[in-house]
C-alpha atoms as a PDB file:
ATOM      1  CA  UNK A   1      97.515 103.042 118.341  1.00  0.00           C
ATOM      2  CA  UNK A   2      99.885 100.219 119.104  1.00  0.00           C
ATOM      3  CA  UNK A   3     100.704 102.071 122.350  1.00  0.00           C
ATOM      4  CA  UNK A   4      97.247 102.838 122.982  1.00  0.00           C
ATOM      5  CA  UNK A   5      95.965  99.127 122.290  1.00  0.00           C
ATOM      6  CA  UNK A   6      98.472  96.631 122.509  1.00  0.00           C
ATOM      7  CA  UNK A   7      95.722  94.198 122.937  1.00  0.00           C
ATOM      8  CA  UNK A   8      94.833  94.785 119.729  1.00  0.00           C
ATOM      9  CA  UNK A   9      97.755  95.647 117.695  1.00  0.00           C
ATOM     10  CA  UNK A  10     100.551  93.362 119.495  1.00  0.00           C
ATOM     11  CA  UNK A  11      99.767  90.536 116.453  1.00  0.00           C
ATOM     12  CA  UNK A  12     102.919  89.387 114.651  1.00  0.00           C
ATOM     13  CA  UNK A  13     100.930  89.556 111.304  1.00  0.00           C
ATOM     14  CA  UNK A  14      99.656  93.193 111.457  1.00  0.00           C
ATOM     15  CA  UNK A  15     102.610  95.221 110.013  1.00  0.00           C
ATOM     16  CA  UNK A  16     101.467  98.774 109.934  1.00  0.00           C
ATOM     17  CA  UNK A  17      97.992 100.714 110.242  1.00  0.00           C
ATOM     18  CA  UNK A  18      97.288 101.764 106.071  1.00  0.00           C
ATOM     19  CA  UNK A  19      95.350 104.360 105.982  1.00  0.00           C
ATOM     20  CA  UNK A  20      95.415 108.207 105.968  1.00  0.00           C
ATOM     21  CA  UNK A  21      95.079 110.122 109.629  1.00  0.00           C
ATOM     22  CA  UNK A  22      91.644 111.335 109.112  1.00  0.00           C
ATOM     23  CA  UNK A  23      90.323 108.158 109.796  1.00  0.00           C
ATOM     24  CA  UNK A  24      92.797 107.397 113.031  1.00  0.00           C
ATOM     25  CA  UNK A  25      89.945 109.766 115.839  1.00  0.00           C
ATOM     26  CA  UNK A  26      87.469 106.467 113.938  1.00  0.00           C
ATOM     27  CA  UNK A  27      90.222 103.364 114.431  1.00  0.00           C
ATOM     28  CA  UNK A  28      90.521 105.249 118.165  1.00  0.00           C
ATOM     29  CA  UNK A  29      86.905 105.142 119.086  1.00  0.00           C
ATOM     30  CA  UNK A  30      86.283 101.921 117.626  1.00  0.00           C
ATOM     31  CA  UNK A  31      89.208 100.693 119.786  1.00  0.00           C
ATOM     32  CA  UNK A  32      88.215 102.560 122.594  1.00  0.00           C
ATOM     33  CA  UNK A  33      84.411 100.850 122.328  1.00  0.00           C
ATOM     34  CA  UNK A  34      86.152  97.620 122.042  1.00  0.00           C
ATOM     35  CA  UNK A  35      87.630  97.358 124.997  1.00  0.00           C
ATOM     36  CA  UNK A  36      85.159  98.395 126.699  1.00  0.00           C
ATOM     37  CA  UNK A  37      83.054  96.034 125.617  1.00  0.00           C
ATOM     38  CA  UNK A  38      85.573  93.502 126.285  1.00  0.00           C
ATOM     39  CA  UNK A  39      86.087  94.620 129.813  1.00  0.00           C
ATOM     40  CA  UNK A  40      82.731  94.080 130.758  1.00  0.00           C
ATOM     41  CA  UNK A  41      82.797  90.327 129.394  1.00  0.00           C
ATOM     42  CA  UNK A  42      85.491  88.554 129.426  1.00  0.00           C
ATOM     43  CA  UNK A  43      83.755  85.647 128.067  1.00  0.00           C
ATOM     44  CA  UNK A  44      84.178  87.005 124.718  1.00  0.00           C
ATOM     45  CA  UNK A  45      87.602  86.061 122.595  1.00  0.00           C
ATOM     46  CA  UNK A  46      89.999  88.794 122.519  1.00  0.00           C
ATOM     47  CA  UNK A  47      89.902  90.935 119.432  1.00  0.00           C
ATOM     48  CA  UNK A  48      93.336  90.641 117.557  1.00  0.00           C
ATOM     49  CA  UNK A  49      93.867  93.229 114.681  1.00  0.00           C
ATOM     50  CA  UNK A  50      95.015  91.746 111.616  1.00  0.00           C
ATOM     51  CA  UNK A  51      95.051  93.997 109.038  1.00  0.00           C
ATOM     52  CA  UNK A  52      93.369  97.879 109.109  1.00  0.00           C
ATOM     53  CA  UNK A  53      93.433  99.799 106.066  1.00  0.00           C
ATOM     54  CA  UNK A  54      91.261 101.726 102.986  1.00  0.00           C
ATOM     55  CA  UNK A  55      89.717  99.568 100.419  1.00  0.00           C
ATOM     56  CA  UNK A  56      87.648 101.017  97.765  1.00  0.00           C
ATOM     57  CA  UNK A  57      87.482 104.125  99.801  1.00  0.00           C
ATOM     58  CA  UNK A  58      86.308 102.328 102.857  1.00  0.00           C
ATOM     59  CA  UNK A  59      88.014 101.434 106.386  1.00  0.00           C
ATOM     60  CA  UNK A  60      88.405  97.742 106.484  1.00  0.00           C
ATOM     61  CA  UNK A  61      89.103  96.414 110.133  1.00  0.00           C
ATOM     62  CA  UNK A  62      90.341  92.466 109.415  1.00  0.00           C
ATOM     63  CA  UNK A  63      90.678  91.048 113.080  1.00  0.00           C
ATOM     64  CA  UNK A  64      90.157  88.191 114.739  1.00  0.00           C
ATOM     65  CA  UNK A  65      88.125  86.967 117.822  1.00  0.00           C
ATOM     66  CA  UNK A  66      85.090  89.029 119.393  1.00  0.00           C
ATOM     67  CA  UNK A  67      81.743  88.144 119.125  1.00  0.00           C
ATOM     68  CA  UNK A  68      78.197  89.267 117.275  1.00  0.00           C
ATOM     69  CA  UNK A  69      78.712  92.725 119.151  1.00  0.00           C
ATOM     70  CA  UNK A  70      82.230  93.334 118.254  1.00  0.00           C
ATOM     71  CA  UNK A  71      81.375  92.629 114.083  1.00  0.00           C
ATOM     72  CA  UNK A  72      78.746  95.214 114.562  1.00  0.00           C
ATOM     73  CA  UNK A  73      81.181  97.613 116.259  1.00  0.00           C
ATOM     74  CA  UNK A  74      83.208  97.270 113.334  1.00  0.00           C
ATOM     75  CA  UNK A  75      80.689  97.348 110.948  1.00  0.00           C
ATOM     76  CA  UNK A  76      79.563 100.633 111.718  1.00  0.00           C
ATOM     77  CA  UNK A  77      82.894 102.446 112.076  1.00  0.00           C
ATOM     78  CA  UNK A  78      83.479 100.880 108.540  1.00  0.00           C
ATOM     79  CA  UNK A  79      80.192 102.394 107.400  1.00  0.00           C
ATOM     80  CA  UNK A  80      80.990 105.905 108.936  1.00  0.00           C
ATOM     81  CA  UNK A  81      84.360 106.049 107.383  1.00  0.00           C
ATOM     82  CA  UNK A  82      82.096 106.328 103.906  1.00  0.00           C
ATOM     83  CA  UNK A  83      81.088 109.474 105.435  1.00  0.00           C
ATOM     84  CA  UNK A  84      84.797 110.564 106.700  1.00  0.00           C
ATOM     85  CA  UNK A  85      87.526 112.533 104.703  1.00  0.00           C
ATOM     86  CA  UNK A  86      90.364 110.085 105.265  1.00  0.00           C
ATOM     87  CA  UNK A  87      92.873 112.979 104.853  1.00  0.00           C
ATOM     88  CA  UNK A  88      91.479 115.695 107.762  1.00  0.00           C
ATOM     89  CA  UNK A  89      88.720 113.702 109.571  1.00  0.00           C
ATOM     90  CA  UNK A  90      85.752 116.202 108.135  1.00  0.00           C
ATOM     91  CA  UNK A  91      83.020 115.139 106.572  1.00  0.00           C
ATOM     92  CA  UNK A  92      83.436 113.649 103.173  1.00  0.00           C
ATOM     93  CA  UNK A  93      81.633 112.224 100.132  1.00  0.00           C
ATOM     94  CA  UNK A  94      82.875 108.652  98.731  1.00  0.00           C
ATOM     95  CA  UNK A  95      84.271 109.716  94.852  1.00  0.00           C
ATOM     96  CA  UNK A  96      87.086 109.272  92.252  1.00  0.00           C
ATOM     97  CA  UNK A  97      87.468 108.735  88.673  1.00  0.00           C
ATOM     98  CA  UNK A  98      90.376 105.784  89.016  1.00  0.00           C
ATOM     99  CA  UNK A  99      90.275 105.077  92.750  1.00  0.00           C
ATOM    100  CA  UNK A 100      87.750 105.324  95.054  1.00  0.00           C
ATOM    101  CA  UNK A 101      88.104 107.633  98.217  1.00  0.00           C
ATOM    102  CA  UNK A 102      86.068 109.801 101.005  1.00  0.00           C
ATOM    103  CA  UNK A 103      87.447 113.421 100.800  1.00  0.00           C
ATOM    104  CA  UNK A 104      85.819 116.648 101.874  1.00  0.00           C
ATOM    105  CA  UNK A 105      85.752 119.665  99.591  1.00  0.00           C
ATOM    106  CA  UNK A 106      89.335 120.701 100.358  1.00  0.00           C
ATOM    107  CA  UNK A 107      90.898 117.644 100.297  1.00  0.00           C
ATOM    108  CA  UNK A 108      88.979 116.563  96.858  1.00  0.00           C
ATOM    109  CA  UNK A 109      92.196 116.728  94.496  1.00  0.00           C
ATOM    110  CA  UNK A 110      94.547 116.022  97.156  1.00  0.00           C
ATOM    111  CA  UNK A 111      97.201 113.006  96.512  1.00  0.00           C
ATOM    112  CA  UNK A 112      98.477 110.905  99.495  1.00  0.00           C
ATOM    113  CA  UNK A 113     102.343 110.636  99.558  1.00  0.00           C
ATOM    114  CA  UNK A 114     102.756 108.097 102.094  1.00  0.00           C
ATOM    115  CA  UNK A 115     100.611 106.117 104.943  1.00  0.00           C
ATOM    116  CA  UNK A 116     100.064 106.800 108.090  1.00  0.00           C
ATOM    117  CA  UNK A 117     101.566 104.025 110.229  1.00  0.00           C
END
C-alpha cells in the first residue's frame, strides 16, 4: 500500500497497516476512490493516513485532511468491512465470544499469528 499510495501512507506517525489481508482489496479501493476524488479537486486537503487497523471487529481508517466526501468514503469502507472476513476477503458475519471479529464460515475458529503490514 505504501508503494501504491505514498500520498497516503508517507506520514512519519503511521507505523504499519494492522489488520489481516482480507481487508487489504477494501484499504485498496478505498485508496484507489480517494485519489480519485482528490485528483479531480485539488481544493480539498490531502488525506494523510494515520493509523489503519481492526477495532472491535471493524476497519478503522484514522487520517487526516479530506473533506465531507472523503469521511463518507471512509465511512462506508468501514461499514463494509462488518460484512468482510478479515482473514480471506469473503463474506463474513461480525462474532466472537472474547473479541470481536468478521470471519466467514471457514475462517470462524481461525487465530491470527501476526499482522499484515
Amino acid at each position: 500500500m505504501r508503494d501504491r499510495y505514498p500520498e497516503f501512507f508517507s506520514s512519519a506517525p503511521l507505523r504499519d497497516i494492522a489488520c489481516l489481508p482480507g481487508w487489504l482489496d477494501l484499504i485498496d479501493e478505498l485508496c484507489g476512490t480517494l485519489k480519485t476524488y482528490l485528483k479531480a479537486h485539488p481544493e480539498v486537503p490531502q488525506v494523510r493516513a494515520r493509523q489503519v487497523k481492526e477495532k472491535f471487529g471493524e476497519l478503522r481508517f484514522y487520517y487526516s485532511g479530506g473533506d465531507a466526501v472523503c469521511r463518507e468514503l471512509v465511512a462506508r469502507a468501514e461499514e463494509r468491512s462488518m460484512s468482510i472476513c478479515e482473514v480471506c476477503g469473503q463474506a463474513g458475519t461480525l462474532g466472537g465470544e472474547h473479541w470481536l471479529s468478521v470471519r466467514c464460515l471457514d475462517h470462524f475458529n481461525w487465530s491470527p499469528s501476526g499482522d499484515c503490514a
